[in-house]
N, C-alpha and C. Protein backbone atom coordinates (compact mmCIF):
# COMPACT_ATOMS: atom_id res chain seq x y z
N UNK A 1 3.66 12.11 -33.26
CA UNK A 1 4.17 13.42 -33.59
C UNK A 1 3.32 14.50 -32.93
N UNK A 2 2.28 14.32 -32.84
CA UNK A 2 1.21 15.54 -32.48
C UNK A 2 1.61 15.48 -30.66
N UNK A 3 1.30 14.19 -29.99
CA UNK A 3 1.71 14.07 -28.49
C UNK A 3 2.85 14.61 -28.61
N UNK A 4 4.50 14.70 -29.22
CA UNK A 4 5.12 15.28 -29.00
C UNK A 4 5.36 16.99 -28.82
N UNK A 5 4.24 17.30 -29.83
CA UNK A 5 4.02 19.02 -30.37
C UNK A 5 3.42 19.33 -29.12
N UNK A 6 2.32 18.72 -28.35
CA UNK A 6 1.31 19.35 -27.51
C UNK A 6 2.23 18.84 -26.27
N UNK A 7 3.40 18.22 -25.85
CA UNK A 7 4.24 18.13 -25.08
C UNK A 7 5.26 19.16 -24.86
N UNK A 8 5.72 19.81 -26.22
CA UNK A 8 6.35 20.90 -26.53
C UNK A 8 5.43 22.15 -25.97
N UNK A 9 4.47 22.70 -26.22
CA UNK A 9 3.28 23.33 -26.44
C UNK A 9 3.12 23.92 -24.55
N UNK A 10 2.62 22.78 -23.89
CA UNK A 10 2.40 22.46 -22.55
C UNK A 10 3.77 22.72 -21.98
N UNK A 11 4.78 22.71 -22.07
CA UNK A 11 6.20 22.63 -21.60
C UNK A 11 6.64 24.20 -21.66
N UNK A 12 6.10 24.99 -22.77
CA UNK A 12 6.11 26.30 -22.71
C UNK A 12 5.24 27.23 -22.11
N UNK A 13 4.76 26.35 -21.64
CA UNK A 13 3.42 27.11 -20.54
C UNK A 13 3.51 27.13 -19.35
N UNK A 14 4.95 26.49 -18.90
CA UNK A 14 5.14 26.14 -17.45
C UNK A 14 5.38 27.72 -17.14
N UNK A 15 5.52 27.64 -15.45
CA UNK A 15 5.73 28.71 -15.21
C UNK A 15 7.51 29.10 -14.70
N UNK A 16 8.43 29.89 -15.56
CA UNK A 16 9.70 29.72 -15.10
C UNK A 16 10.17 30.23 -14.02
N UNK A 17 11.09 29.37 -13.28
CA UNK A 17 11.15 29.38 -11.49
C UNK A 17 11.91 31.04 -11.46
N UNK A 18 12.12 31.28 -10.74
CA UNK A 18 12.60 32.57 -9.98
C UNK A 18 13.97 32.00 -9.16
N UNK A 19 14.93 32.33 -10.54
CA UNK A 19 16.35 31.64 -10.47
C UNK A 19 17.01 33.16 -9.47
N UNK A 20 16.96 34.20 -9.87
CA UNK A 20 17.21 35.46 -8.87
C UNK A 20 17.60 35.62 -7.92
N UNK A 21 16.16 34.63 -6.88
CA UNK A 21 16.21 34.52 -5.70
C UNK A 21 16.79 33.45 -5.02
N UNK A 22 17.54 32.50 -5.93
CA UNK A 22 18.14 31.63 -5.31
C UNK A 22 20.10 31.94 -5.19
N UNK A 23 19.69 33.41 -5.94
CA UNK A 23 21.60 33.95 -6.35
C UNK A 23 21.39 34.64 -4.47
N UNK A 24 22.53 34.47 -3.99
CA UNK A 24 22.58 35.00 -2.38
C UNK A 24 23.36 36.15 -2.94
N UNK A 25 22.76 37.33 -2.14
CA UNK A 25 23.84 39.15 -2.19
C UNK A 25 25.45 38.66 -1.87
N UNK A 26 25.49 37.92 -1.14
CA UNK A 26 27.18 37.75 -1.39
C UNK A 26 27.80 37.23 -2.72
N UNK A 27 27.27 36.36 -3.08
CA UNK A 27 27.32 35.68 -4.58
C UNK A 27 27.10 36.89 -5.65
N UNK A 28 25.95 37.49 -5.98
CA UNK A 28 26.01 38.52 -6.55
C UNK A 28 27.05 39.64 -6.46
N UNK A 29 27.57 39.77 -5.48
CA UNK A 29 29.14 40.92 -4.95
C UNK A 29 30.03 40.03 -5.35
N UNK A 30 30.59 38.87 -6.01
CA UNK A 30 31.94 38.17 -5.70
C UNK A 30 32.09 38.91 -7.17
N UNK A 31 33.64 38.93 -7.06
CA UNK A 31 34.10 38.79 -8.28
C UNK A 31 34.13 38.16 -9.17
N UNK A 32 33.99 37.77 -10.69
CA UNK A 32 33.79 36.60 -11.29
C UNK A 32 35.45 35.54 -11.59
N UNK A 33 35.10 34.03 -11.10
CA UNK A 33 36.51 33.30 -10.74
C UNK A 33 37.19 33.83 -12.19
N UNK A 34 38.59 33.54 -11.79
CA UNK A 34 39.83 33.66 -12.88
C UNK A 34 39.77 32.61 -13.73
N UNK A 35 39.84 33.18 -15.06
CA UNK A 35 40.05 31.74 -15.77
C UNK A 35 41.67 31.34 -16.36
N UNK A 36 41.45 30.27 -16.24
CA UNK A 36 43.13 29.64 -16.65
C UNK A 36 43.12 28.82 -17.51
N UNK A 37 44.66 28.79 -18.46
CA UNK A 37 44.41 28.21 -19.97
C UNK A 37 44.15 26.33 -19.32
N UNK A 38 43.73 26.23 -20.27
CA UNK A 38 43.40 24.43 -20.59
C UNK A 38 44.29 23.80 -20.12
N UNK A 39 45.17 23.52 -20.73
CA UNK A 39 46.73 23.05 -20.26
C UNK A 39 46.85 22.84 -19.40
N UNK A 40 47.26 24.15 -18.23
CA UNK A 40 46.95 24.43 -16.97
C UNK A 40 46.16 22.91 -15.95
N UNK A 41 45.00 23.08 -16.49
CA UNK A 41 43.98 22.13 -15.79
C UNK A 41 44.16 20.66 -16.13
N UNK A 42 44.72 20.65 -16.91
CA UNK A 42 45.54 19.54 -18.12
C UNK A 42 46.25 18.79 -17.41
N UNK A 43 47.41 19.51 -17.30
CA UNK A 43 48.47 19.25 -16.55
C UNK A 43 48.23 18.28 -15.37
N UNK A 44 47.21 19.00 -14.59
CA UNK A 44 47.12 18.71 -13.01
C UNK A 44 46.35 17.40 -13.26
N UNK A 45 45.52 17.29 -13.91
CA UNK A 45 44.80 16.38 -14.25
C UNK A 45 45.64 14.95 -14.46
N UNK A 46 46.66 14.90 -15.46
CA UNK A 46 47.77 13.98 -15.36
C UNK A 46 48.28 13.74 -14.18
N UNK A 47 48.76 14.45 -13.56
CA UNK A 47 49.24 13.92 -12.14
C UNK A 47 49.10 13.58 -11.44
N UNK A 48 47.55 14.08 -11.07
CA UNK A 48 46.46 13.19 -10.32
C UNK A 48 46.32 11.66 -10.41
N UNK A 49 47.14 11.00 -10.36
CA UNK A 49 47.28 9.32 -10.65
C UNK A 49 47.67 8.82 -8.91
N UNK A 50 46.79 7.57 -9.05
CA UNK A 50 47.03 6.73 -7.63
C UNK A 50 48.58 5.66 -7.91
N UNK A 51 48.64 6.06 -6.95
CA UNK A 51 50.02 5.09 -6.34
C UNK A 51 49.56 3.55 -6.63
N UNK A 52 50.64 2.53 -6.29
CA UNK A 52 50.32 1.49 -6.09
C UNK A 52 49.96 0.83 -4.71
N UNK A 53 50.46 2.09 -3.59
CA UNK A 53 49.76 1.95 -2.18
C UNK A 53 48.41 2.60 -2.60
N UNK A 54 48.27 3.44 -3.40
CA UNK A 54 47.05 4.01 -3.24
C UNK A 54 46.02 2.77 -3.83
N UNK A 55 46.36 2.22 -4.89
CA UNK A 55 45.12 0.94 -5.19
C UNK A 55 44.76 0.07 -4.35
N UNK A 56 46.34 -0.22 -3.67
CA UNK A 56 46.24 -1.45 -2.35
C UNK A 56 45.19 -1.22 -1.64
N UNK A 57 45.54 0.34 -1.09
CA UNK A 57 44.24 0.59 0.38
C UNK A 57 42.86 0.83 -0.13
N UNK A 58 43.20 1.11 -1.04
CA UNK A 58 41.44 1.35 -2.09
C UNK A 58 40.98 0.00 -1.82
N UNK A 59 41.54 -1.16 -2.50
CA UNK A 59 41.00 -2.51 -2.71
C UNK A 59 40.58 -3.07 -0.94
N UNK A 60 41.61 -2.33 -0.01
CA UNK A 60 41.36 -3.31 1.55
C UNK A 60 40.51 -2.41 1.85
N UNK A 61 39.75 -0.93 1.44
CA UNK A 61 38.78 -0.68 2.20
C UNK A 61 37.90 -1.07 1.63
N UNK A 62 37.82 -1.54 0.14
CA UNK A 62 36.63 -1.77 -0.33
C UNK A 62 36.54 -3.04 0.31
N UNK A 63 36.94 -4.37 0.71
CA UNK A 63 36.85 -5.19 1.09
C UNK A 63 36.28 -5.22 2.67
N UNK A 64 36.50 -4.28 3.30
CA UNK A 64 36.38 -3.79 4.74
C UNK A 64 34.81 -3.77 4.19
N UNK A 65 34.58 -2.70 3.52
CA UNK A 65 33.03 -2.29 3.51
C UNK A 65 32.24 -3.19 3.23
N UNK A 66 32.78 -4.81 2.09
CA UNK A 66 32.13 -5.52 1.70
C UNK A 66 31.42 -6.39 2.57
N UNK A 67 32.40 -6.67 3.81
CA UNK A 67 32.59 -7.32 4.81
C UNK A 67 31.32 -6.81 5.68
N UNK A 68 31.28 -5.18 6.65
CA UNK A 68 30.60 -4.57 6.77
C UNK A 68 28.88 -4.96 6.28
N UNK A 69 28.92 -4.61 5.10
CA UNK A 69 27.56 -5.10 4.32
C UNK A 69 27.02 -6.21 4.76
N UNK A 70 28.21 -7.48 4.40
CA UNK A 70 27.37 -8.55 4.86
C UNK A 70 26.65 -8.61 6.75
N UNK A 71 27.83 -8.34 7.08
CA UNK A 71 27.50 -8.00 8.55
C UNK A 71 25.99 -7.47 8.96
N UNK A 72 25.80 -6.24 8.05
CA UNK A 72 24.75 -6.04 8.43
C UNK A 72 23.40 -5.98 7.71
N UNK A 73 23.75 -7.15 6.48
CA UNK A 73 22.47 -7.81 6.33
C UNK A 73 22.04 -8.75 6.66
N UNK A 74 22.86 -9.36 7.88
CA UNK A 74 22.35 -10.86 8.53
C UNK A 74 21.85 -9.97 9.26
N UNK A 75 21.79 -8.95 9.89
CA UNK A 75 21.32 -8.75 11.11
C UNK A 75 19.97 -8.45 11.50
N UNK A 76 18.71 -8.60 12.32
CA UNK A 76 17.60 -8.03 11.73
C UNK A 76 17.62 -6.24 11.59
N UNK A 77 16.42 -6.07 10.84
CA UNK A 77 15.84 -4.76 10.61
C UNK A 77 15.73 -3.94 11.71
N UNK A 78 14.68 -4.69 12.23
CA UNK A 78 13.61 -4.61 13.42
C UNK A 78 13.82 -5.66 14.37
N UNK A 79 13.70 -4.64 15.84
CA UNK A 79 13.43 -6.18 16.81
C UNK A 79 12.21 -6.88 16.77
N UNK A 80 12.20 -7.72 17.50
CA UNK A 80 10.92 -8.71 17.64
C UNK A 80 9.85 -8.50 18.16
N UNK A 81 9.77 -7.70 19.11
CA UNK A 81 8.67 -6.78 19.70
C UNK A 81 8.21 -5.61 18.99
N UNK A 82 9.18 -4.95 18.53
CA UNK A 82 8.38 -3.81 17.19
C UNK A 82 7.42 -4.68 16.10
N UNK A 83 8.11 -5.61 15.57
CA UNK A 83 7.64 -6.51 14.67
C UNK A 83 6.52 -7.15 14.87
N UNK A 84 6.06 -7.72 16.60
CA UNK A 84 4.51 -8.30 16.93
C UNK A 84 3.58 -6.87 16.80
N UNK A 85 4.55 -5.45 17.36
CA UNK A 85 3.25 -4.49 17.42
C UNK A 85 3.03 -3.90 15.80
N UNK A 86 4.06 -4.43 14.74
CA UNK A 86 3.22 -3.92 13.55
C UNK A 86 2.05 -4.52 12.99
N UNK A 87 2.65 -6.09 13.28
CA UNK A 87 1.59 -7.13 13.03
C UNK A 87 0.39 -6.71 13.60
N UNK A 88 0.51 -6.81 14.78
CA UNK A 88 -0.70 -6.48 15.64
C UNK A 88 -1.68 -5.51 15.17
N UNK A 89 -0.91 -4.57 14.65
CA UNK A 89 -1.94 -3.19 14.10
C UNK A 89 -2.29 -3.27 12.88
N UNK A 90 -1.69 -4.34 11.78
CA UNK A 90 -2.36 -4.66 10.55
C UNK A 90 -2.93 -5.47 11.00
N UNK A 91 -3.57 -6.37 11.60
CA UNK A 91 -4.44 -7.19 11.71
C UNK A 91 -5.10 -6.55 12.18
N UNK A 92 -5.33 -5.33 13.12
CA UNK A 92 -6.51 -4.57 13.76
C UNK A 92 -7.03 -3.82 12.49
N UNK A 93 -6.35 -3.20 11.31
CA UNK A 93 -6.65 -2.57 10.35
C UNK A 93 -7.26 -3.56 9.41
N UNK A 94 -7.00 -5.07 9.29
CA UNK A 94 -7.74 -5.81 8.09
C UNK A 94 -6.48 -6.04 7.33
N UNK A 95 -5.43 -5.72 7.76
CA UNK A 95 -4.57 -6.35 6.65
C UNK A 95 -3.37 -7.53 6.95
């Protein structure tokens, strides 16, 4: 309980950032956005639904990428000559 208080304590001592200067003069000039009822956003929200082409190509690109992945974790990192000169320089360092 006390580490929590002097966590609290210390946390109010920070120094608070200078949010101001991160607002840009154009941002400060905009008008503030329109707001629109719930519903509204509601609505759109429902409709927003994927097709059954849309899952298809979802599933074949995810499969594309899976594919991809493996591809390029067989492959090496590093070539073979980078790889003797790292060696090379940890063993000159002791390690």
């Amino acid at each position: 309980m006390l580490t929590l208080a002097a966590g609290a304590v210390l946390a109010g001592c920070a120094q608070f950032p200078e949010l101001d200067a991160a607002v840009s003069a154009r941002a400060k000039a905009a008008d503030y956005p329109s707001l629109v009822p719930a519903d509204d956003i509601l609505a759109k929200r429902r409709e927003a639904r994927l097709s059954p082409e849309d899952g298809a190509a979802l599933l074949e690109r995810a499969e594309r990428l899976r594919q991809r992945g493996a591809i390029l974790r067989a492959l090496p990192v590093i070539d073979e000559e980078t790889r003797r000169r790292i060696s090379a320089r940890l063993s000159s360092l002791g390690g």
